[in-house]
Protein backbone atom coordinates (compact mmCIF):
# COMPACT_ATOMS: atom_id res chain seq x y z
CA UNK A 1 -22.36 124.61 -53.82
CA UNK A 2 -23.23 125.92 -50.15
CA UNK A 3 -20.47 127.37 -47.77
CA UNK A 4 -21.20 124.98 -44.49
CA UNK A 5 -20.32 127.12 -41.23
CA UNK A 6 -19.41 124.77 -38.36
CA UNK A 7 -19.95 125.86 -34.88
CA UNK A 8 -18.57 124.12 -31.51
CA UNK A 9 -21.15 124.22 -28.68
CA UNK A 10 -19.74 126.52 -26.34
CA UNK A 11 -17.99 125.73 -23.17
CA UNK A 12 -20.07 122.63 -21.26
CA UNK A 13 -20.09 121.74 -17.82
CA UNK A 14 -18.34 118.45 -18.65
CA UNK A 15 -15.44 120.50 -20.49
CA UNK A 16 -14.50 122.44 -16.81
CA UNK A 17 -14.75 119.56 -14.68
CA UNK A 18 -12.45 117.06 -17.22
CA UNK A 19 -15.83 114.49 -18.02
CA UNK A 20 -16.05 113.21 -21.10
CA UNK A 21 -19.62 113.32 -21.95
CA UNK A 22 -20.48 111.62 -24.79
CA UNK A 23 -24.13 111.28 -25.37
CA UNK A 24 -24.84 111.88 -21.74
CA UNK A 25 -27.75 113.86 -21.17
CA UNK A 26 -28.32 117.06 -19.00
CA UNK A 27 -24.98 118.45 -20.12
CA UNK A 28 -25.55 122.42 -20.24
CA UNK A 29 -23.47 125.20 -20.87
CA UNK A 30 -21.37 126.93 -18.27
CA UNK A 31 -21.30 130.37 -17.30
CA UNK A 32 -18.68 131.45 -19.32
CA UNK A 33 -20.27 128.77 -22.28
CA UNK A 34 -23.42 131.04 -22.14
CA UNK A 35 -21.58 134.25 -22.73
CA UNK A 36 -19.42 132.86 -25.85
CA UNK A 37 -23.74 131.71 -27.47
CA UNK A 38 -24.88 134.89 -26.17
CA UNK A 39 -22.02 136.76 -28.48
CA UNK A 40 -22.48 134.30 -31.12
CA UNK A 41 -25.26 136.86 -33.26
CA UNK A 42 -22.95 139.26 -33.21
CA UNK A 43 -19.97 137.32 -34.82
CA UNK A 44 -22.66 136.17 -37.88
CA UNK A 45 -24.31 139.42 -38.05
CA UNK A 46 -24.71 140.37 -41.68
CA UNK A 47 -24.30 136.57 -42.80
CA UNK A 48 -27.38 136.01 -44.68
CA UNK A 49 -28.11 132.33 -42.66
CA UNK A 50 -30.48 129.92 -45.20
CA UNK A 51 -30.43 127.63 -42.22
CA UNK A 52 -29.33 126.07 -38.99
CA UNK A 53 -28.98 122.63 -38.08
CA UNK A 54 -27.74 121.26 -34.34
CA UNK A 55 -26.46 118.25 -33.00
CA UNK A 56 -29.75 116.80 -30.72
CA UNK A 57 -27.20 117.42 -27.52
CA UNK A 58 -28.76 120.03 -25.37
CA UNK A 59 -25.17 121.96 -25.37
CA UNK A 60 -25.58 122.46 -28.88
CA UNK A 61 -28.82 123.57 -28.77
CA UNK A 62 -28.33 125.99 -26.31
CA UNK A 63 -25.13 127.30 -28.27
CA UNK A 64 -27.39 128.35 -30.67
CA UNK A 65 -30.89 129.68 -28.77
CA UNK A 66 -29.27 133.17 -28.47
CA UNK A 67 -29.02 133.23 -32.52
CA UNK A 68 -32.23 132.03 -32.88
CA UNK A 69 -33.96 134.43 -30.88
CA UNK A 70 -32.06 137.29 -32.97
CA UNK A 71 -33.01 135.50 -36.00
CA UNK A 72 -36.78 134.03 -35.27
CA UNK A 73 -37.08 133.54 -39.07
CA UNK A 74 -34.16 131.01 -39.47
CA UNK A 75 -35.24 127.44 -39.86
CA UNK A 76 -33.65 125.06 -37.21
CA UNK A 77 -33.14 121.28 -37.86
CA UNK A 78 -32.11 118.85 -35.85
CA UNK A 79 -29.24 116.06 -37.55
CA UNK A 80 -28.41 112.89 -35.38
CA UNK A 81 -25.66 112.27 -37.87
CA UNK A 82 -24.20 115.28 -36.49
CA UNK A 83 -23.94 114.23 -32.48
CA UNK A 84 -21.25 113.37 -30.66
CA UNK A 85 -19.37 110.46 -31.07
CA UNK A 86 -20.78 107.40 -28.88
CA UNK A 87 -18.01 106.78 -26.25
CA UNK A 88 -19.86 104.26 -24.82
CA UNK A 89 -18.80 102.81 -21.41
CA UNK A 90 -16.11 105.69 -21.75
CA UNK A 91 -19.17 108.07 -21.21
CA UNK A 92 -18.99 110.13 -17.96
CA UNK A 93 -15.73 109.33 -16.81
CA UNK A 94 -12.77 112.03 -16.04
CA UNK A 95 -10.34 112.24 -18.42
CA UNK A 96 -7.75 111.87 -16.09
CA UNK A 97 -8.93 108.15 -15.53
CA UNK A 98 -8.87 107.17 -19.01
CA UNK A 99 -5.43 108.36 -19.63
CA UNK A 100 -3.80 104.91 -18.30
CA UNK A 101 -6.78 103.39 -20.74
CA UNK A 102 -4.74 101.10 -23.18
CA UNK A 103 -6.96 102.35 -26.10
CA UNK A 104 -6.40 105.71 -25.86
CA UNK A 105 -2.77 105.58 -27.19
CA UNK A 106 -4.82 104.14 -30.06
CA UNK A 107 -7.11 107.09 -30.37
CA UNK A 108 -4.53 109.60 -30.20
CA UNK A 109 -2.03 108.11 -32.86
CA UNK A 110 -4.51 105.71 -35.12
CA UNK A 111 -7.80 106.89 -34.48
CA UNK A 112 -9.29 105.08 -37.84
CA UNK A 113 -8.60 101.51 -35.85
CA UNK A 114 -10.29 103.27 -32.35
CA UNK A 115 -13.74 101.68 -31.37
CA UNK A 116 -14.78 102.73 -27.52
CA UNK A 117 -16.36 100.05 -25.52
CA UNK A 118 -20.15 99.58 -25.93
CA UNK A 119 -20.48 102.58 -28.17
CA UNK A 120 -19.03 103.44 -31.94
CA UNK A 121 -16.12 103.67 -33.80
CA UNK A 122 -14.26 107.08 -34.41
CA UNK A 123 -14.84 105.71 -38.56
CA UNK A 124 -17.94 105.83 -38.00
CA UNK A 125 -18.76 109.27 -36.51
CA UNK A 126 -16.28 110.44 -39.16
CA UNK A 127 -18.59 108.57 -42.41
CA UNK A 128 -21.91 109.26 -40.72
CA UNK A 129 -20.74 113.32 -39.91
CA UNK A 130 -19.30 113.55 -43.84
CA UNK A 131 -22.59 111.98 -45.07
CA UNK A 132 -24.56 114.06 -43.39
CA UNK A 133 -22.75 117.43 -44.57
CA UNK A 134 -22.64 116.60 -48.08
CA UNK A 135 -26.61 115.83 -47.87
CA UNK A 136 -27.66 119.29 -46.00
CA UNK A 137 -25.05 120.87 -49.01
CA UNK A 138 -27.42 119.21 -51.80
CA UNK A 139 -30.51 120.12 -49.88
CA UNK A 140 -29.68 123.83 -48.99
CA UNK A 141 -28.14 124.13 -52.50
CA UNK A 142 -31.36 123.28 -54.21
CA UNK A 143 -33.34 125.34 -51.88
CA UNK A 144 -31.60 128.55 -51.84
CA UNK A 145 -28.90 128.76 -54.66
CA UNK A 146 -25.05 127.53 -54.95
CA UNK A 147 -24.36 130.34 -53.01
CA UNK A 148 -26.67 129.86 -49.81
CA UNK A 149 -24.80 129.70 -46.37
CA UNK A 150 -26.31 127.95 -43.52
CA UNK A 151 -24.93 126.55 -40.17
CA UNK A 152 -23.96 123.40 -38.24
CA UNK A 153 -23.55 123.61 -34.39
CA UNK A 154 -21.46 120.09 -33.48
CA UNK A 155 -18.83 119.00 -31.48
CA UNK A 156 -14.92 119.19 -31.43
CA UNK A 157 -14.02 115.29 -32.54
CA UNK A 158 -17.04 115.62 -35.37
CA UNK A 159 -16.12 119.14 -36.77
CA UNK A 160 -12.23 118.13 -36.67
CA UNK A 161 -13.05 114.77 -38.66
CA UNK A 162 -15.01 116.84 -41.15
CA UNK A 163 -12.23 119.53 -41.48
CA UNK A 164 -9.47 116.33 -41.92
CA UNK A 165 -12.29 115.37 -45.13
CA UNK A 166 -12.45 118.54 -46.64
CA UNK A 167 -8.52 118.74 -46.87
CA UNK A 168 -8.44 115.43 -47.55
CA UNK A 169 -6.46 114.27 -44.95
CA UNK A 170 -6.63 110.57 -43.44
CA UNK A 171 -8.78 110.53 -40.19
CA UNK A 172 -5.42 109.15 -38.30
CA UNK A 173 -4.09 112.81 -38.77
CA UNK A 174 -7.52 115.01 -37.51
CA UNK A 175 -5.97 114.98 -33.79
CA UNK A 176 -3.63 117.92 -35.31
CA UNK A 177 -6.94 120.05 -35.88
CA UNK A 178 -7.81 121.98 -32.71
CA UNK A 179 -11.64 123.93 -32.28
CA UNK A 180 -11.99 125.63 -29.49
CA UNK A 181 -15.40 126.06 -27.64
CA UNK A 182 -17.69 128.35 -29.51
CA UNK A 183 -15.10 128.32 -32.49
CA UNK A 184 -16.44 129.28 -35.89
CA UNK A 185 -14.78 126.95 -39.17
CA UNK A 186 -16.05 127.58 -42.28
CA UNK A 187 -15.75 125.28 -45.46
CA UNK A 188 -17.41 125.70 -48.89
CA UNK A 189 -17.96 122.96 -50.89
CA UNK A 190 -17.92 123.09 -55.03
CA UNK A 191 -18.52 120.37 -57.87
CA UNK A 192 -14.33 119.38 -57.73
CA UNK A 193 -13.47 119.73 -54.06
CA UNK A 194 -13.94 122.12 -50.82
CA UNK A 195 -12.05 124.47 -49.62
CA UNK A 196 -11.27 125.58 -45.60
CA UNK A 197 -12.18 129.38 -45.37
CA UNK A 198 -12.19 129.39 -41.69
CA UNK A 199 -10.47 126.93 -38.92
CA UNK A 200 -11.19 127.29 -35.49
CA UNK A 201 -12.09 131.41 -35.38
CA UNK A 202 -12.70 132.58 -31.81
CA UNK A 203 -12.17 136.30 -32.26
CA UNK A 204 -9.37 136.49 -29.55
CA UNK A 205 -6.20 134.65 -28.95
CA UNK A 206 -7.02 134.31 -25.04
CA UNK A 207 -6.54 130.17 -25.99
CA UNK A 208 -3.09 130.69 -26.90
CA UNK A 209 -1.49 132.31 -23.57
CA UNK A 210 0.42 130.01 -21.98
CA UNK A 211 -0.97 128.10 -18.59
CA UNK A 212 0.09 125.56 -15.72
CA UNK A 213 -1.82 122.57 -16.61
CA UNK A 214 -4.17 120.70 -14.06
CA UNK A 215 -5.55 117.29 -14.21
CA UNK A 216 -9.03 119.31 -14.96
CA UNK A 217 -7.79 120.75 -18.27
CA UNK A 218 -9.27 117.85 -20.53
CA UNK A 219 -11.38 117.61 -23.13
CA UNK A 220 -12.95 114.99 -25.49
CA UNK A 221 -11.01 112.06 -27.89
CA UNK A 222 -9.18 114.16 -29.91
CA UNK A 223 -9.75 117.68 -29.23
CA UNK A 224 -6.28 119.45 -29.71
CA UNK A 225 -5.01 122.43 -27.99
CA UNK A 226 -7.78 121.66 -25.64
CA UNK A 227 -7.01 118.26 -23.56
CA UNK A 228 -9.42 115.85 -25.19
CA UNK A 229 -9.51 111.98 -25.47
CA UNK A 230 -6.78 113.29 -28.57
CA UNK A 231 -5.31 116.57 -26.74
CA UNK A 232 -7.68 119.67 -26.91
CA UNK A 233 -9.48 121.60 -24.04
CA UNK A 234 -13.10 120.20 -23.62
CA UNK A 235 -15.10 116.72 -23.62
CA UNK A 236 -17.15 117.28 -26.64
């Protein structure tokens, strides 16, 4: 079947000033998020692309406008099932704050029992995400051959939960899986099972240097090596 390539939107606005944003609108790309999309075309060149598809989040989409304008004959398509996970009345709020939050214990160590306040559960995302992906597989497959690659742009929580299904790991263990901003994982699917090719590829090992933390360093439910609503560096 078709080899999915997942890319995180680069670095947001929300991810440097510890937000969590959720579906929140108007969330763009930093400076520094502009420069990992703008490098993006050269990281695929040579990848014969049947396809993109993006979250609806504007983050994602511009993540990938710099590709897009290298490649003005790649289809884009837009997948809801593919957005961020609905954090509800979580939505907007610093990291920092929701620390002390008595349910985010539960998202960190049983994220499968996790629902956030007037938005969805983390099983959710994870089922609508993995539905999604195995859809877009069929489709491309049929339209371009079991070999045809095409592209995702999502979010750190939904490309970790789809990384925990293709090794078939239990969605309480994804908060082990870190993506970085911009981070490339690749998985190909076949008839019996997939297989990770790629996990979290950013080219460099800047993310690994050591650093003091600060109550800004946060990130989304469950991004790790990151600070997220699970321990990674970014709100989603």
């Amino acid at each position: 079947m078709a080899t999915l390539i997942l890319v995180r939107h680069g670095r947001s606005t929300a991810n440097t000033s510890g937000v969590l944003a959720g579906l929140t609108p108007g969330i763009a790309l930093d400076e520094h998020g502009a420069a990992q999309a703008a490098a993006l075309p050269g990281r695929l060149a040579g990848l014969p692309l049947a396809a993109a598809v993006t979250s609806p989040l504007q983050r994602c989409r511009e993540t990938l406008a710099p590709l897009l304008a290298a490649r003005p004959e790649l289809p884009l398509h837009t997948e809801e099932r593919i957005g961020e996970c609905d954090y509800g009345d979580w939505s907007g709020r610093k990291l920092a704050e929701l620390a002390d939050e008595p349910l985010m214990k539960v998202v960190q160590q049983h994220p499968s029992a996790a629902a956030f306040p007037g938005g969805e559960s983390m099983r959710n995302m994870h089922f609508r995400s993995a539905e999604a992906v195995r859809e877009w597989n069929a489709r491309v497959e049929a339209e371009h051959g079991p070999d045809a690659l095409f592209l995702m742009c999502s979010h750190g929580d939904v490309i970790k939960s789809l990384v925990a299904d293709a090794l078939g790991l239990h969605l309480d263990l994804f908060q082990r899986v870190s993506v970085e901003p911009c981070s490339v994982t690749v998985i190909r699917y076949t008839r019996t099972r997939p297989f990770l090719l790629r996990l979290g590829d950013t080219g460099d090992f800047a993310s690994l240097v050591p650093r003091e933390p600060a109550p800004e360093d946060a990130a989304e439910p469950g991004d790790g090596g990151n600070a997220v609503v699970g321990g990674g560096a970014g709100a989603g």
